[in-house]
PDB file of N, CA and C in Angstrom:
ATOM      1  N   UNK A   1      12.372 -44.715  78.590  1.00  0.00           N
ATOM      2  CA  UNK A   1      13.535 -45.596  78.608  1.00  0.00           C
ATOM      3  C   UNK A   1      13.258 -46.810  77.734  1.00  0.00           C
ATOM      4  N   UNK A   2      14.058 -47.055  76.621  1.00  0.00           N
ATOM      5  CA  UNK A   2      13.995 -48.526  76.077  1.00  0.00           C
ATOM      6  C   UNK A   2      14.172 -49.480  76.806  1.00  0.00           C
ATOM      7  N   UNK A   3      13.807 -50.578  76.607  1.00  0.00           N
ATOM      8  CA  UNK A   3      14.128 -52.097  77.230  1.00  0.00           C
ATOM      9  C   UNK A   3      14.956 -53.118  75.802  1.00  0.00           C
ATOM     10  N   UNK A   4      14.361 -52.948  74.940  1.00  0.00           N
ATOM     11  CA  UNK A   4      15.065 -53.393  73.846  1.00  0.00           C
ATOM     12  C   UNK A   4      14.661 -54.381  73.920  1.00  0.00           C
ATOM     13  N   UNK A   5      13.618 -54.910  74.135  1.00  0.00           N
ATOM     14  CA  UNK A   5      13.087 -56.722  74.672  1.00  0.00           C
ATOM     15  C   UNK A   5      13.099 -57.011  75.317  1.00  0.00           C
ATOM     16  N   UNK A   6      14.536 -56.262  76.600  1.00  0.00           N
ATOM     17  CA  UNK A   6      15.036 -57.418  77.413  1.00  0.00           C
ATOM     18  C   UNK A   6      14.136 -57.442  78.448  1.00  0.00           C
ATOM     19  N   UNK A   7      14.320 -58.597  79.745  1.00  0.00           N
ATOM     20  CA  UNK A   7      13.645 -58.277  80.788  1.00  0.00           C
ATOM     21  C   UNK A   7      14.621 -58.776  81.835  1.00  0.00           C
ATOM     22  N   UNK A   8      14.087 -58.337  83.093  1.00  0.00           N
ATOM     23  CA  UNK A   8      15.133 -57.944  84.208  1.00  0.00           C
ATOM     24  C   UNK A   8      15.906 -59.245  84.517  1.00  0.00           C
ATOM     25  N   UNK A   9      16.829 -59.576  84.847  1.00  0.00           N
ATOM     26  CA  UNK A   9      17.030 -60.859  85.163  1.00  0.00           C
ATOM     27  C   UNK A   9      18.495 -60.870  86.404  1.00  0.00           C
ATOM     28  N   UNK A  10      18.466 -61.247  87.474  1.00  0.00           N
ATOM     29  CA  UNK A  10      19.477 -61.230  88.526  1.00  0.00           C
ATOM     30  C   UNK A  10      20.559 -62.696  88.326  1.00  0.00           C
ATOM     31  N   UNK A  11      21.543 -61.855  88.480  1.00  0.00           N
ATOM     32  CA  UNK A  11      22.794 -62.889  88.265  1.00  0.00           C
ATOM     33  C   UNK A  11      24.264 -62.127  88.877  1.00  0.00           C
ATOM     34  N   UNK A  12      24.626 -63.213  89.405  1.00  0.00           N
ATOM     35  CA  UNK A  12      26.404 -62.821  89.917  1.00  0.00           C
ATOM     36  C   UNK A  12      27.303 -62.697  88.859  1.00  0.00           C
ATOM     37  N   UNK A  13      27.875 -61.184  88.798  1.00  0.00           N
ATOM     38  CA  UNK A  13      28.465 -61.221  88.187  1.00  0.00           C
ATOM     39  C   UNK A  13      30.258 -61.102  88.370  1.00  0.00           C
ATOM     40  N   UNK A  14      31.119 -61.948  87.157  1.00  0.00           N
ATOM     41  CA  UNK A  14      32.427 -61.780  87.731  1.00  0.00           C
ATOM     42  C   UNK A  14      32.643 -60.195  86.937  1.00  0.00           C
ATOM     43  N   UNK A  15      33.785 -60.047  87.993  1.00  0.00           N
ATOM     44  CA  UNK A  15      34.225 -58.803  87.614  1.00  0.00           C
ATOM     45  C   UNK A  15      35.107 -58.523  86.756  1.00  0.00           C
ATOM     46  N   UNK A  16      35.121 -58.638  85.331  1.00  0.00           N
ATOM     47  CA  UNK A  16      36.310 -58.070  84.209  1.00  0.00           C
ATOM     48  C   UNK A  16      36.328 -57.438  83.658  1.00  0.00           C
ATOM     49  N   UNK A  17      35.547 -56.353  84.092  1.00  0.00           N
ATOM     50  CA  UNK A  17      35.781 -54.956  83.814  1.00  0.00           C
ATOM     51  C   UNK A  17      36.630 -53.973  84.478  1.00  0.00           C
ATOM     52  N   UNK A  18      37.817 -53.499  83.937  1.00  0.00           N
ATOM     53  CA  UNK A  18      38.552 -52.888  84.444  1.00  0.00           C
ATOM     54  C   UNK A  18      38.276 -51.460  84.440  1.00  0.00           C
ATOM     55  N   UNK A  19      39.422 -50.778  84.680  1.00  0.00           N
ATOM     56  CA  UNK A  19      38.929 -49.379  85.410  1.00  0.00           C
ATOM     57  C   UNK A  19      38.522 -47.980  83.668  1.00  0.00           C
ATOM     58  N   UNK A  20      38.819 -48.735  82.759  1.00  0.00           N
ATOM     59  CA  UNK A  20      38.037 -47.482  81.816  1.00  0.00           C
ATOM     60  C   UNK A  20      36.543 -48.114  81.685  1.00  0.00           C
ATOM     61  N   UNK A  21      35.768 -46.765  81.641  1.00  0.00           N
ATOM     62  CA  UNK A  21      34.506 -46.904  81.563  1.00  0.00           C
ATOM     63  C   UNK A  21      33.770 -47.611  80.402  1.00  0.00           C
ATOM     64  N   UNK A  22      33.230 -48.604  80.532  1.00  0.00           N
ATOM     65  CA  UNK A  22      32.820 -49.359  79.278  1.00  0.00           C
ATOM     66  C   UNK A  22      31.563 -48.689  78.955  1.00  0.00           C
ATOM     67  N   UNK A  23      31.043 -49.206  77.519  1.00  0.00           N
ATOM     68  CA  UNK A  23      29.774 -48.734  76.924  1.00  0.00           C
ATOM     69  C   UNK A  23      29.797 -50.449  76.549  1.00  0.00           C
ATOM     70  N   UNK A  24      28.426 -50.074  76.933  1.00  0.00           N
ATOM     71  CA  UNK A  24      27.407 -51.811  76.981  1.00  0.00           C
ATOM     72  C   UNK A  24      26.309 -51.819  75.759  1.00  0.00           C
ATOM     73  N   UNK A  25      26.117 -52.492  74.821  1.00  0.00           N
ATOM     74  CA  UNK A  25      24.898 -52.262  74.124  1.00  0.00           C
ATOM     75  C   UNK A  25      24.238 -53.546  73.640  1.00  0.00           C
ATOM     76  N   UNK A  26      23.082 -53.556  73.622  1.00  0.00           N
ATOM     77  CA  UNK A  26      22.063 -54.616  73.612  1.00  0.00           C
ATOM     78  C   UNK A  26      21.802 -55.776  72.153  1.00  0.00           C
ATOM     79  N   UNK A  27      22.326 -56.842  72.418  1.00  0.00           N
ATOM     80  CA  UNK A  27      22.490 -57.504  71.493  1.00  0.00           C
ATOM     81  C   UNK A  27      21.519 -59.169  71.810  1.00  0.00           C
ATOM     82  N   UNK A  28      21.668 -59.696  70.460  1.00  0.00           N
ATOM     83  CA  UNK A  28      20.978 -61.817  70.766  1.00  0.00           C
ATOM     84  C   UNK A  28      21.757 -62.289  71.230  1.00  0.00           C
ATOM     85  N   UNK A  29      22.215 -62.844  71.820  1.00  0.00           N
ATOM     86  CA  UNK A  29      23.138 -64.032  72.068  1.00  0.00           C
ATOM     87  C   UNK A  29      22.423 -65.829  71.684  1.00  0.00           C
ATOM     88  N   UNK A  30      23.227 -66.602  70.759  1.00  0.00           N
ATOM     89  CA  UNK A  30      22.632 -67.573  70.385  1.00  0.00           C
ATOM     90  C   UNK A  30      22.963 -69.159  70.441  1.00  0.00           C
ATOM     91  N   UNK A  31      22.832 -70.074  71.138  1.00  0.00           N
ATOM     92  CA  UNK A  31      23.924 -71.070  71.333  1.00  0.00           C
ATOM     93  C   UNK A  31      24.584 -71.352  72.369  1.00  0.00           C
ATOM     94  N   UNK A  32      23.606 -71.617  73.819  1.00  0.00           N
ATOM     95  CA  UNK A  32      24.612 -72.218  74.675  1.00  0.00           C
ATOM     96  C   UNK A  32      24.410 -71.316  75.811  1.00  0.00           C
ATOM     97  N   UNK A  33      25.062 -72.142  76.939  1.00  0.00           N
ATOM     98  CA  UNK A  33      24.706 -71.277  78.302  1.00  0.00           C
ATOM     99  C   UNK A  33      25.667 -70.224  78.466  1.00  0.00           C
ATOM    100  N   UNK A  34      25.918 -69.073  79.158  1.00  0.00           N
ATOM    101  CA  UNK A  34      27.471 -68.652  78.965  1.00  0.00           C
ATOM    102  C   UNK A  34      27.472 -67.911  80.278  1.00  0.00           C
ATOM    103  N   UNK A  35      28.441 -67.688  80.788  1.00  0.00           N
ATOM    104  CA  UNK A  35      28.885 -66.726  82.054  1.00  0.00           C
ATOM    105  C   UNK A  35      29.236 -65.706  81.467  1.00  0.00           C
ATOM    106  N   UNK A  36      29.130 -64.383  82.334  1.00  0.00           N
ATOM    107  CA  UNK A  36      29.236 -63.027  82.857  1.00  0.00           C
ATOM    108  C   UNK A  36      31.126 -63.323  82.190  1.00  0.00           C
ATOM    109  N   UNK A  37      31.440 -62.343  81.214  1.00  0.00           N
ATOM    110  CA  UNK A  37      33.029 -62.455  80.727  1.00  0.00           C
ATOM    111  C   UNK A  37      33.516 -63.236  79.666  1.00  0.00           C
ATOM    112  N   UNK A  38      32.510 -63.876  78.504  1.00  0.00           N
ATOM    113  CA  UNK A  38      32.434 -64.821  78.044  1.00  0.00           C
ATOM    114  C   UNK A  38      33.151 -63.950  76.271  1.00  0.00           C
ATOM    115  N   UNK A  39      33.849 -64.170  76.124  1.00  0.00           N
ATOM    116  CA  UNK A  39      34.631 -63.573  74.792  1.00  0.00           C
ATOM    117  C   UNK A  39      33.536 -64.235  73.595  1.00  0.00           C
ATOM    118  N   UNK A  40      33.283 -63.578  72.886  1.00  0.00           N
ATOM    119  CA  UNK A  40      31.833 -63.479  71.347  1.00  0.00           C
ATOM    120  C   UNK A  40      32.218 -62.681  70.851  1.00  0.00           C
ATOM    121  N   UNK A  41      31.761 -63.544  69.221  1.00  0.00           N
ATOM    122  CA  UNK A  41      31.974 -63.330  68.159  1.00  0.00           C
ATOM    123  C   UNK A  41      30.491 -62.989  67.038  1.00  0.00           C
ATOM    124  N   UNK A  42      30.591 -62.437  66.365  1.00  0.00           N
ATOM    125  CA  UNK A  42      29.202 -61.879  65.581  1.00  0.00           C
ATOM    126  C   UNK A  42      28.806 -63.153  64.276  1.00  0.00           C
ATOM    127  N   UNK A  43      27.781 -63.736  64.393  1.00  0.00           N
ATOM    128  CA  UNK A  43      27.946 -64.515  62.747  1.00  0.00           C
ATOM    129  C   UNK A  43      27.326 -63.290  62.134  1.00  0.00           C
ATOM    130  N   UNK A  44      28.200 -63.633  60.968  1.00  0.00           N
ATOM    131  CA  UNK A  44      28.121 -62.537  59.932  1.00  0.00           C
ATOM    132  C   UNK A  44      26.098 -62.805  59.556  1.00  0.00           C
ATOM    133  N   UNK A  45      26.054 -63.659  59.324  1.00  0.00           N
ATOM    134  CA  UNK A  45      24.635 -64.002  58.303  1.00  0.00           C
ATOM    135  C   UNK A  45      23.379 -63.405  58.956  1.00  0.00           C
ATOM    136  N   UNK A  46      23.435 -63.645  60.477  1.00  0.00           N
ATOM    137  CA  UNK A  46      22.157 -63.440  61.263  1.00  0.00           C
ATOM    138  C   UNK A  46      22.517 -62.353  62.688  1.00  0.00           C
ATOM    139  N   UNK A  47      23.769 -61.648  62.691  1.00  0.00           N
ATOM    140  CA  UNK A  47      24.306 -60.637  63.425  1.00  0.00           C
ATOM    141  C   UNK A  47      24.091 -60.704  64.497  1.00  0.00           C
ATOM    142  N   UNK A  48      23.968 -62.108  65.479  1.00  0.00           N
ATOM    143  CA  UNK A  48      23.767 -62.813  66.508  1.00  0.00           C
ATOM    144  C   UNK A  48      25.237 -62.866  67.075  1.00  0.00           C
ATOM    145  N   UNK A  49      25.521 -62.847  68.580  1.00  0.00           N
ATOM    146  CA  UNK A  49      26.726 -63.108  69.004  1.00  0.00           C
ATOM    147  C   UNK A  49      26.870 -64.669  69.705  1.00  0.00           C
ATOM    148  N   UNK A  50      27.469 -64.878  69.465  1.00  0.00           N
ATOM    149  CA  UNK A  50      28.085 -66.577  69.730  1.00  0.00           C
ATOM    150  C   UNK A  50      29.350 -66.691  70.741  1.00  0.00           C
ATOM    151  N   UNK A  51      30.076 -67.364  71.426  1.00  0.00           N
ATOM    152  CA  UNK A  51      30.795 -67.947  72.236  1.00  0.00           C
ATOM    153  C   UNK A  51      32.330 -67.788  70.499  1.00  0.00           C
ATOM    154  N   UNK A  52      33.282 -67.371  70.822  1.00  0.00           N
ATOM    155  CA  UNK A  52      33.795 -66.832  69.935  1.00  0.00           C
ATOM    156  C   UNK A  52      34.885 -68.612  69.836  1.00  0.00           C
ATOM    157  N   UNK A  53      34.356 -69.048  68.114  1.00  0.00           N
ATOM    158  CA  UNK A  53      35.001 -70.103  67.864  1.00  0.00           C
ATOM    159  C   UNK A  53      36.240 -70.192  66.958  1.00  0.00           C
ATOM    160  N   UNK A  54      37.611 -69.989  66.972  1.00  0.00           N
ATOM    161  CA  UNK A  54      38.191 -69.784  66.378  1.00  0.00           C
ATOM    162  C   UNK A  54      38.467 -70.446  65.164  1.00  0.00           C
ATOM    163  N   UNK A  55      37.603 -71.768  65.459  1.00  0.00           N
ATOM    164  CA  UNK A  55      37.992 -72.601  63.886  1.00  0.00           C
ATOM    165  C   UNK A  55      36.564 -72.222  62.769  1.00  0.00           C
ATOM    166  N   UNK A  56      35.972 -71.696  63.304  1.00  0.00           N
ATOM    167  CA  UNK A  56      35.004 -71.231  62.140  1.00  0.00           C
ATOM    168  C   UNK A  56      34.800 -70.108  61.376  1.00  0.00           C
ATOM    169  N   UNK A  57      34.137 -70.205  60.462  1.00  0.00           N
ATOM    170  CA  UNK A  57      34.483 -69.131  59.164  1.00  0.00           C
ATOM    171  C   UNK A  57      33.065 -68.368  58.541  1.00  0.00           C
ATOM    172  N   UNK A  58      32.564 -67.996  59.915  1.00  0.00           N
ATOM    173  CA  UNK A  58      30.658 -67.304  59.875  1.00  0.00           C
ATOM    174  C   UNK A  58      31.145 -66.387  60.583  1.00  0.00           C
ATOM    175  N   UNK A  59      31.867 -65.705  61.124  1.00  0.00           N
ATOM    176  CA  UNK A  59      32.059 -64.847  61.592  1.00  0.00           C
ATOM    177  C   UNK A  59      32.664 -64.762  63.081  1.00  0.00           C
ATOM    178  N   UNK A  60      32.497 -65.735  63.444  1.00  0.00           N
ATOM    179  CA  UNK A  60      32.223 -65.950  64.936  1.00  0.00           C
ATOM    180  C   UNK A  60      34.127 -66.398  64.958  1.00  0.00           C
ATOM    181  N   UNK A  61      34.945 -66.120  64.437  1.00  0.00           N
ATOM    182  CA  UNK A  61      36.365 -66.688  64.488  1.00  0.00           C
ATOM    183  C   UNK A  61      36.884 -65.493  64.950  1.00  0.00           C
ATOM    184  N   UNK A  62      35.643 -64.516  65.029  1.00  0.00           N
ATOM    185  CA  UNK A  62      36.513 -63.254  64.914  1.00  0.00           C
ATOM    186  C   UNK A  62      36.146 -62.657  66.330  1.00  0.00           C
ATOM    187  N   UNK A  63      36.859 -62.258  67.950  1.00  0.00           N
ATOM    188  CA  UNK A  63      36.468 -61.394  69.141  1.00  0.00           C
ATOM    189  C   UNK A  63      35.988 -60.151  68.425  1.00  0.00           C
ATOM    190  N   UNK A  64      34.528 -59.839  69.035  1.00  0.00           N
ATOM    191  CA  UNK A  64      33.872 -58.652  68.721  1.00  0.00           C
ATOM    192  C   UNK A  64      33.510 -57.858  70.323  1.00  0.00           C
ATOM    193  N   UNK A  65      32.936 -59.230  70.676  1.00  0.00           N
ATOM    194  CA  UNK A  65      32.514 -58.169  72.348  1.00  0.00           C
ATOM    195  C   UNK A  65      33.105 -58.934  73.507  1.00  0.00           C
ATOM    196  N   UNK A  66      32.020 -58.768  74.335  1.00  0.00           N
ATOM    197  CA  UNK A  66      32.562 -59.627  75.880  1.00  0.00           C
ATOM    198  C   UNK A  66      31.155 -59.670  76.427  1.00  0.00           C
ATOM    199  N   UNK A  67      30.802 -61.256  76.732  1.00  0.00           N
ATOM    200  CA  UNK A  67      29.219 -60.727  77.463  1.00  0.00           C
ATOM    201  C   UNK A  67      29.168 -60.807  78.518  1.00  0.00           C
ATOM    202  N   UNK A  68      28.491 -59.537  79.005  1.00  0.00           N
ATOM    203  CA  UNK A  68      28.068 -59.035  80.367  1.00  0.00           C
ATOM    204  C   UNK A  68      26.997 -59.239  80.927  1.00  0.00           C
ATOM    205  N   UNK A  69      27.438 -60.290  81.842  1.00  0.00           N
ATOM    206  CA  UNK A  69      26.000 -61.274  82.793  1.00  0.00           C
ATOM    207  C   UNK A  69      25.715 -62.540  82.293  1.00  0.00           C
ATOM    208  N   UNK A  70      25.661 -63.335  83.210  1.00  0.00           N
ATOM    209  CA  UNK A  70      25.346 -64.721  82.966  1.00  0.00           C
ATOM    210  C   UNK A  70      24.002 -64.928  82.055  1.00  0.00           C
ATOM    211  N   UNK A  71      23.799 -65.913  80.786  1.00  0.00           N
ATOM    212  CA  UNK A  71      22.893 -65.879  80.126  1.00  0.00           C
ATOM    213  C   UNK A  71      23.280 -67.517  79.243  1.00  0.00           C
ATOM    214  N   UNK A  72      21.401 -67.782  79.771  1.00  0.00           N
ATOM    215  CA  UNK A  72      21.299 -69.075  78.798  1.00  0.00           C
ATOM    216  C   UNK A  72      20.275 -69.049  77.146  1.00  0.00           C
ATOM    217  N   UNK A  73      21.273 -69.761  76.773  1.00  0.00           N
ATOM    218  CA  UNK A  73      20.334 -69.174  75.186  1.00  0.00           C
ATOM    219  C   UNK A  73      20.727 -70.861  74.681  1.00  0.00           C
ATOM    220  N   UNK A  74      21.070 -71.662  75.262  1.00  0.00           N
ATOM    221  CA  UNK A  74      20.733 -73.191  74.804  1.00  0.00           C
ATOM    222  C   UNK A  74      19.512 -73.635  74.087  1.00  0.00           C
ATOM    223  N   UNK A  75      18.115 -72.899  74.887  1.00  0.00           N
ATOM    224  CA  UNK A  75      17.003 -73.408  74.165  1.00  0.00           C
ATOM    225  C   UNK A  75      16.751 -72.582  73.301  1.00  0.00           C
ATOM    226  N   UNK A  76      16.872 -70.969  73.371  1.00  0.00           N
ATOM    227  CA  UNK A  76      16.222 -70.492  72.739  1.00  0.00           C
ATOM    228  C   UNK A  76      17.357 -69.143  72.463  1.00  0.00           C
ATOM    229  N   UNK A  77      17.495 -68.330  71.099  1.00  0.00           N
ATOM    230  CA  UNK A  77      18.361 -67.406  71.431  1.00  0.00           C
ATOM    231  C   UNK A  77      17.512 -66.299  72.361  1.00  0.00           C
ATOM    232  N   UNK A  78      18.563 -65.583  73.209  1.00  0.00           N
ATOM    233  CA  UNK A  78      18.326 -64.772  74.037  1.00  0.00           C
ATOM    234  C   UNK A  78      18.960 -63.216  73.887  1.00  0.00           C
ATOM    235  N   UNK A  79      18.018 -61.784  74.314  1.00  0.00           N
ATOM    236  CA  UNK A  79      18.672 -60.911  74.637  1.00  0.00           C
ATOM    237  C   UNK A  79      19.698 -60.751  75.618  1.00  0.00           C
ATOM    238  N   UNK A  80      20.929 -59.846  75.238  1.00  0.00           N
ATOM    239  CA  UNK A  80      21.568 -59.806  76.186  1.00  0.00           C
ATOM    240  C   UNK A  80      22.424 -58.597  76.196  1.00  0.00           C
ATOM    241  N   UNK A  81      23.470 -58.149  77.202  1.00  0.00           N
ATOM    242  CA  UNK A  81      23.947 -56.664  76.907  1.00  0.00           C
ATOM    243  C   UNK A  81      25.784 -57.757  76.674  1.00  0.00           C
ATOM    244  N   UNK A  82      26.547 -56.677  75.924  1.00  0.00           N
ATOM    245  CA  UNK A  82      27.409 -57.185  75.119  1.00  0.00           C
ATOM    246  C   UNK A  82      28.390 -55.716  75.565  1.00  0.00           C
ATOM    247  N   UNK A  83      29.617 -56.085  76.504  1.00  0.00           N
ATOM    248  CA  UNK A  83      30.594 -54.820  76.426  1.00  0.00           C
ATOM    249  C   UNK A  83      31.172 -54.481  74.606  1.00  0.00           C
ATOM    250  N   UNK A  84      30.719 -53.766  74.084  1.00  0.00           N
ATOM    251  CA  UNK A  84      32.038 -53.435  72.796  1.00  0.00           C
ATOM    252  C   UNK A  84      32.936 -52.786  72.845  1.00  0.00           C
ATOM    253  N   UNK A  85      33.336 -51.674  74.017  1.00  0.00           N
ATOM    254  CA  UNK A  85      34.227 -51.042  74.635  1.00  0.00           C
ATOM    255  C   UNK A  85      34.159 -50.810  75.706  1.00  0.00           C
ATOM    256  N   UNK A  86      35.804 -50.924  76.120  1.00  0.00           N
ATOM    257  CA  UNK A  86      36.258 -50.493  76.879  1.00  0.00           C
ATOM    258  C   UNK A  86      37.879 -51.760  77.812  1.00  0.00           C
ATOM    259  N   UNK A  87      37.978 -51.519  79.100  1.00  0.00           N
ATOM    260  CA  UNK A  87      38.908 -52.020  79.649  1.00  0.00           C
ATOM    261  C   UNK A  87      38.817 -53.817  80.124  1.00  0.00           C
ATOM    262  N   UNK A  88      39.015 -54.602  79.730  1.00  0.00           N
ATOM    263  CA  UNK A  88      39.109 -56.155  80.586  1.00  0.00           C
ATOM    264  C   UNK A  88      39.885 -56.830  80.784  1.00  0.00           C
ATOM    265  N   UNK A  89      39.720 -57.720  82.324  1.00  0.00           N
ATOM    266  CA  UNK A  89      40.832 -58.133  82.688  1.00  0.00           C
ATOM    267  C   UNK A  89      40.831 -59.667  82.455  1.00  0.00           C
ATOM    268  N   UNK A  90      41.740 -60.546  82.057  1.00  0.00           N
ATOM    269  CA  UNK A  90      42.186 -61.299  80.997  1.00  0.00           C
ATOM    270  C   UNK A  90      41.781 -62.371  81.898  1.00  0.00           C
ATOM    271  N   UNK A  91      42.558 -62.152  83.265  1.00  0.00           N
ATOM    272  CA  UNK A  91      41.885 -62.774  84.308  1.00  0.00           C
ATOM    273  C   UNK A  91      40.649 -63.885  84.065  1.00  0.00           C
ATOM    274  N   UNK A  92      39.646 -62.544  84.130  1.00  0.00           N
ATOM    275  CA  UNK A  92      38.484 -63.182  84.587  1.00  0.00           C
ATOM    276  C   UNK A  92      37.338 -63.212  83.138  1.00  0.00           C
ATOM    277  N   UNK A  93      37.978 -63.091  81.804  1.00  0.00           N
ATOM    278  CA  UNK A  93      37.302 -63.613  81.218  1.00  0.00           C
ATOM    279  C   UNK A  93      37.254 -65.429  81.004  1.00  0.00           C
ATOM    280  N   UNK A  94      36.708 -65.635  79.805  1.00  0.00           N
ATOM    281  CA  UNK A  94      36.125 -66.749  79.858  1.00  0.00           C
ATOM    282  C   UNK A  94      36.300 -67.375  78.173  1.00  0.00           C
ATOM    283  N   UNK A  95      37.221 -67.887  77.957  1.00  0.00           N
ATOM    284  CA  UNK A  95      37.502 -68.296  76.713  1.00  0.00           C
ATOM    285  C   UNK A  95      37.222 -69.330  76.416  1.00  0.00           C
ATOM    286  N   UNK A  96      37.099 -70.167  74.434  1.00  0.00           N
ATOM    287  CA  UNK A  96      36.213 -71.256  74.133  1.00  0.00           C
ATOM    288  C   UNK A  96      37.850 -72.464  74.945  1.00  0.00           C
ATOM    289  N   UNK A  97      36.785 -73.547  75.017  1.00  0.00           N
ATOM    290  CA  UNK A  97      37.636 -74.684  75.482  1.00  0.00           C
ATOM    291  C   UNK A  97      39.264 -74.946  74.651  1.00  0.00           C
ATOM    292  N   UNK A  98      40.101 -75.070  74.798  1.00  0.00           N
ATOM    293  CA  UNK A  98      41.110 -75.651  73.944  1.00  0.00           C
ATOM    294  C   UNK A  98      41.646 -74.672  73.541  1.00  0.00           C
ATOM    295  N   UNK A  99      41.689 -73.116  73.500  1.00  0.00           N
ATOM    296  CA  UNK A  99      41.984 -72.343  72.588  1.00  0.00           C
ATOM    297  C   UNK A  99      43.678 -71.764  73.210  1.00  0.00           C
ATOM    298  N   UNK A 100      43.813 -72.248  71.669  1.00  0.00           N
ATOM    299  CA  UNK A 100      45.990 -72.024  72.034  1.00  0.00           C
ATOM    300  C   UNK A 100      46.102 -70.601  72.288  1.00  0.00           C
ATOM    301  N   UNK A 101      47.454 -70.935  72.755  1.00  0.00           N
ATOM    302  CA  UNK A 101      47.603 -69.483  73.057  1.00  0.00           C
ATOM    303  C   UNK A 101      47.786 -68.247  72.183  1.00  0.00           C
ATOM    304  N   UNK A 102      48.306 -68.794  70.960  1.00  0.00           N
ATOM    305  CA  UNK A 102      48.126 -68.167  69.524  1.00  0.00           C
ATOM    306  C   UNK A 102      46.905 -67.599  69.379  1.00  0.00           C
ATOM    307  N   UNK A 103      46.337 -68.485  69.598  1.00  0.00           N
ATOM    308  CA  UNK A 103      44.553 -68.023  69.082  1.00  0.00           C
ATOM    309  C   UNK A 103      43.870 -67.154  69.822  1.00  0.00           C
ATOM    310  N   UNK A 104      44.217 -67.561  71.380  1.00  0.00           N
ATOM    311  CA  UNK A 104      43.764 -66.303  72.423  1.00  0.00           C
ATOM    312  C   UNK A 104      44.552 -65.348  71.718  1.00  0.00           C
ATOM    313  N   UNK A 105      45.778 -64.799  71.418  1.00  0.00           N
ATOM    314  CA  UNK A 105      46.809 -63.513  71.355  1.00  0.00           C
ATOM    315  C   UNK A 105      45.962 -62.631  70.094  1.00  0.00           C
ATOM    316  N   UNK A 106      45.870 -63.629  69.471  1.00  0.00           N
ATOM    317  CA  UNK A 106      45.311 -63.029  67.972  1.00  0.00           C
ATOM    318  C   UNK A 106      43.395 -62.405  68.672  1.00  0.00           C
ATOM    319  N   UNK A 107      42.091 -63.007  69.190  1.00  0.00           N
ATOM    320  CA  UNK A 107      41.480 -62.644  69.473  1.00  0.00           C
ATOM    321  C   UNK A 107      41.465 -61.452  71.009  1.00  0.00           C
ATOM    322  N   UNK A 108      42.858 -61.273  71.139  1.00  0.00           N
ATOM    323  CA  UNK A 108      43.346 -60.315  72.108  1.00  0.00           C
ATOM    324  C   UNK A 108      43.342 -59.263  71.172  1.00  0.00           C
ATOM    325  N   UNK A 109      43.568 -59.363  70.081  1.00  0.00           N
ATOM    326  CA  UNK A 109      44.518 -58.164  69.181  1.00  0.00           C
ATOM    327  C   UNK A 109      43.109 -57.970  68.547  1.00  0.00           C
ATOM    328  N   UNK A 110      42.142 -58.419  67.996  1.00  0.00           N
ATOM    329  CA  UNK A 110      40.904 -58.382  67.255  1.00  0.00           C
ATOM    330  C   UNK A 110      40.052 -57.414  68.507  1.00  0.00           C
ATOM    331  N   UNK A 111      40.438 -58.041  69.703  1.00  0.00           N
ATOM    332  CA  UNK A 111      39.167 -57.069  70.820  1.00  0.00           C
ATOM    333  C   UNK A 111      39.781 -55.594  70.522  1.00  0.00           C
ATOM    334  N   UNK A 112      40.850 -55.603  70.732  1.00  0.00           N
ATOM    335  CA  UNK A 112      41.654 -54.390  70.324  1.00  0.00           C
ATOM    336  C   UNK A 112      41.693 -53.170  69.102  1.00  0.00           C
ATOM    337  N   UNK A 113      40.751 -53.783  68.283  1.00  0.00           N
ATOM    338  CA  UNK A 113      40.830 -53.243  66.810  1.00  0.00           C
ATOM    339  C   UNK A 113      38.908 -52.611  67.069  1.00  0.00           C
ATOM    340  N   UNK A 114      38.675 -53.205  67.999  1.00  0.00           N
ATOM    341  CA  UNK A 114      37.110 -52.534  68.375  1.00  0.00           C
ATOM    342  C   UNK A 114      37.066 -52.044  70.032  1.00  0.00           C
ATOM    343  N   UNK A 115      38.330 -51.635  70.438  1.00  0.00           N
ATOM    344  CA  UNK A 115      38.119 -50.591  71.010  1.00  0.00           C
ATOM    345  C   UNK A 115      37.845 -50.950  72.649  1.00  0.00           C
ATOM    346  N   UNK A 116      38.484 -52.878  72.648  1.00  0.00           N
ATOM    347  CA  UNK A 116      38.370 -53.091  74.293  1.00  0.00           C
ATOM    348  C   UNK A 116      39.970 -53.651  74.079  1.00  0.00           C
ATOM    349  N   UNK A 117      40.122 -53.408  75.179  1.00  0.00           N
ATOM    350  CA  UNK A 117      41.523 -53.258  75.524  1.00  0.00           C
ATOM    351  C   UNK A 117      41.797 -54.505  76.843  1.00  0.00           C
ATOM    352  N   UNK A 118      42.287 -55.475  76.454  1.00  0.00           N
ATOM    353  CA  UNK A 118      41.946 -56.854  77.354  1.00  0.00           C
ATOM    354  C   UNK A 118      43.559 -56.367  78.152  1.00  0.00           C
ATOM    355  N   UNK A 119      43.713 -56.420  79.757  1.00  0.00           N
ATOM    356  CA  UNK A 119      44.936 -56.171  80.290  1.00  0.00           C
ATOM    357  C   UNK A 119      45.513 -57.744  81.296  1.00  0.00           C
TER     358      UNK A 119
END
């Protein structure tokens, strides 16, 4: 069995995964503390996932995944598992501060174009 780096780590998680079966795969996360549902974006340069910022232009403007399980990467970047498909509920994700509703609709429609389907 791979580990991929990671190591075990216990955390509450919220539930926004809805009822199609997701596929989870192992990614950095870089920048900041984040909760279990947290909408990320890829920078293009260093293929690290970030807290998805819509005013920036590294990649990260763009919804790629959803991260699954609470994870701090403030000090240091961290492994982490990253839904890229499947079902979530809109609910209980976790979007950047301030973000209009335009900007959520449009990174609604971007999760959509990779295959998670936000309800």
């Amino acid at each position: 069995m791979q580990n991929f780096g990671m190591t075990s780590k216990t955390f509450e998680d919220k539930n926004f995964i809805g009822d199609h079966p997701p596929i989870m795969m192992p990614g950095i996360l870089s920048g900041g503390s984040h909760v279990s549902g947290t909408v990320v974006g890829i920078v293009t340069a260093s293929g690290k996932y970030v807290q998805l910022d819509s005013a920036a232009s590294d990649g990260s403007q763009t919804a790629a995944a959803i991260l699954y399980g609470d994870l701090d990467a403030s000090a240091e970047d961290e492994p982490g598992v990253f839904m890229n498909h499947g079902e979530a509920i809109d609910h209980y994700l976790t979007w950047p501060e301030g973000i209009s509703d335009s900007q959520k609709a449009a990174a609604i429609a971007q999760l959509k174009t990779v295959n998670i389907y936000v309800k």
